[in-house]
C-alpha atoms as a PDB file:
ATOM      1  CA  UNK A   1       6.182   9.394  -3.148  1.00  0.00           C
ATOM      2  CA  UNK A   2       3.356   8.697  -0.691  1.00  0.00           C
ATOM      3  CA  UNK A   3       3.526   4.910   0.546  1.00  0.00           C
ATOM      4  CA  UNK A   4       0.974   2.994   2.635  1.00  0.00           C
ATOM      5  CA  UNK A   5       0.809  -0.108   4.972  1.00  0.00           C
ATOM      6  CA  UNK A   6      -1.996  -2.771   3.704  1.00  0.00           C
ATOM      7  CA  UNK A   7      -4.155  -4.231   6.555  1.00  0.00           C
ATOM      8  CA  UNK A   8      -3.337  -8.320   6.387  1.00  0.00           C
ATOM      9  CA  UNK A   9      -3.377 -11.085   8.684  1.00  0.00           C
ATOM     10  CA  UNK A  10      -0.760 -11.449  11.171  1.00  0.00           C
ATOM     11  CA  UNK A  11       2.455 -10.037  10.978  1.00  0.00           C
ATOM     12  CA  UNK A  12       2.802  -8.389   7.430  1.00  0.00           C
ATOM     13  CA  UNK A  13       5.402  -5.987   5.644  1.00  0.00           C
ATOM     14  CA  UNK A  14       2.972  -5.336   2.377  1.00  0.00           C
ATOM     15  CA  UNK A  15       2.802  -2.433   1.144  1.00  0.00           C
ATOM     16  CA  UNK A  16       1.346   0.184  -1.736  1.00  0.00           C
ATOM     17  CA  UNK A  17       3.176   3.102  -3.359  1.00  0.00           C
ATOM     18  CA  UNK A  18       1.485   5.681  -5.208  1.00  0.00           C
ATOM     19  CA  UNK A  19       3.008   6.216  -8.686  1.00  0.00           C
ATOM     20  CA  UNK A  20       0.999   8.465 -10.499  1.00  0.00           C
ATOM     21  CA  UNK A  21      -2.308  10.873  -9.501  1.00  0.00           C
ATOM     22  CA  UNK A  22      -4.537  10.700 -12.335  1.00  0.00           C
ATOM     23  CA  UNK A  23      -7.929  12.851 -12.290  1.00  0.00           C
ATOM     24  CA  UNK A  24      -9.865  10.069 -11.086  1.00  0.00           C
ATOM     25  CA  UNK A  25      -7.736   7.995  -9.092  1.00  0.00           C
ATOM     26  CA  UNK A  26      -4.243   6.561  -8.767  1.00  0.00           C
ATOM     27  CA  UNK A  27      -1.382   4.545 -10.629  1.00  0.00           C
ATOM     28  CA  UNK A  28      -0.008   2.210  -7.560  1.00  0.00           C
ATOM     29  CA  UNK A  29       2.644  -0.360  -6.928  1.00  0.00           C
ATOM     30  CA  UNK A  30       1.911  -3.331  -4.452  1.00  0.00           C
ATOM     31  CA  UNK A  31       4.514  -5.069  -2.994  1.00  0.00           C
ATOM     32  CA  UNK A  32       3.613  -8.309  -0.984  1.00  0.00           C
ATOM     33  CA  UNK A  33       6.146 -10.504   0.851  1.00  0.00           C
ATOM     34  CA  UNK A  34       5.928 -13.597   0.202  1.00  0.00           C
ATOM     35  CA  UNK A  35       7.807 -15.907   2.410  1.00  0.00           C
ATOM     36  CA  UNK A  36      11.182 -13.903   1.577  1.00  0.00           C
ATOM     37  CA  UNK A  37      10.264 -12.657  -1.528  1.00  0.00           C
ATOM     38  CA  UNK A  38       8.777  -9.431  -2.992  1.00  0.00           C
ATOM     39  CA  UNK A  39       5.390  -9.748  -5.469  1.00  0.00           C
ATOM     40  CA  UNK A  40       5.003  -6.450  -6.987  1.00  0.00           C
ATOM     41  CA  UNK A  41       1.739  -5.871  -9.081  1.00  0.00           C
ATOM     42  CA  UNK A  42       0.765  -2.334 -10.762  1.00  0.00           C
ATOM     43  CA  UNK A  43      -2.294  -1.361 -11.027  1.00  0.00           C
ATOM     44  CA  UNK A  44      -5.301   1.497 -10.490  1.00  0.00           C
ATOM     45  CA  UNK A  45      -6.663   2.311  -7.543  1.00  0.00           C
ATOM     46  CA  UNK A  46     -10.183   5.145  -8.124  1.00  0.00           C
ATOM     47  CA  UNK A  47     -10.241   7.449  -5.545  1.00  0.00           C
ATOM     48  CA  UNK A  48     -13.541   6.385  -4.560  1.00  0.00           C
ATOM     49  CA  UNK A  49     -11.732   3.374  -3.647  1.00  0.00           C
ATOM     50  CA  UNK A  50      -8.722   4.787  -1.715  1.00  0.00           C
ATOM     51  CA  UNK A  51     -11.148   7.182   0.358  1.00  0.00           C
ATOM     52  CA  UNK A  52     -12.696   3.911   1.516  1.00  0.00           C
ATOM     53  CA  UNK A  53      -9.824   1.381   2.112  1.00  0.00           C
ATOM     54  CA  UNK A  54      -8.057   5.040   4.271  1.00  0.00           C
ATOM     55  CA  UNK A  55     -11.591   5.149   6.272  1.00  0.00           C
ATOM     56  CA  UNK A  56     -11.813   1.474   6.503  1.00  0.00           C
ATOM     57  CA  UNK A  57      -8.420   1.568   8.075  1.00  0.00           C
ATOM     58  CA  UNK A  58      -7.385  -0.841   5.082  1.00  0.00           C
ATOM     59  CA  UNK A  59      -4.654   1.195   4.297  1.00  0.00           C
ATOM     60  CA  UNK A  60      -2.139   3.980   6.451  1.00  0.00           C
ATOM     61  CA  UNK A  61      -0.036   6.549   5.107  1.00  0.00           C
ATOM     62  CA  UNK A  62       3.397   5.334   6.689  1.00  0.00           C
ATOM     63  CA  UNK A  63       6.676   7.904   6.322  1.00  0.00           C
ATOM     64  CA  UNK A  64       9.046   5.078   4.664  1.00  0.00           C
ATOM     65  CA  UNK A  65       9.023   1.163   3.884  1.00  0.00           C
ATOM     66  CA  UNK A  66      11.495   0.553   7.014  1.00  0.00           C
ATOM     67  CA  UNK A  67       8.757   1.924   9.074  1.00  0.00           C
ATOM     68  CA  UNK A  68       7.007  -1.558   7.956  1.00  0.00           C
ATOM     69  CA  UNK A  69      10.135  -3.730   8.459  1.00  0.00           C
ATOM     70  CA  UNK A  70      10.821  -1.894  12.287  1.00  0.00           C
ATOM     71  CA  UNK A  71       7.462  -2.433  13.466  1.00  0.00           C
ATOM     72  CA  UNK A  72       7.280  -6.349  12.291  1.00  0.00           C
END
């Protein structure tokens, strides 16, 4: 599975997860911290969309979710 750090203000630990490659874009788990807790959403991402946010510098591919935690 392919995870990637989300761009947010200040010091953040959200992340996405790709689930699923689909022909025209992506099945993806978000998982926000908020204030101790985890809000996970589902949802689809076109790959139109995740070309952008990767170019943007919205999103980075990261090796592991403790990556996130280590570097906060």
């Amino acid at each position: 599975m392919e995870y990637y750090a989300l761009k947010g203000y200040g010091e953040t630990k959200d992340y996405m997860q790709i689930v699923k490659k689909l022909d025209d874009g992506f099945v993806i788990k978000i998982v926000r911290d908020m204030d101790g807790y985890d809000d996970i959403t589902t949802d689809f991402m076109s790959q139109e969309l995740f070309d952008t946010c990767i170019r943007t510098g919205y999103i980075h591919k990261i090796d592991s979710v403790e990556k996130i935690a280590a570097n906060a």
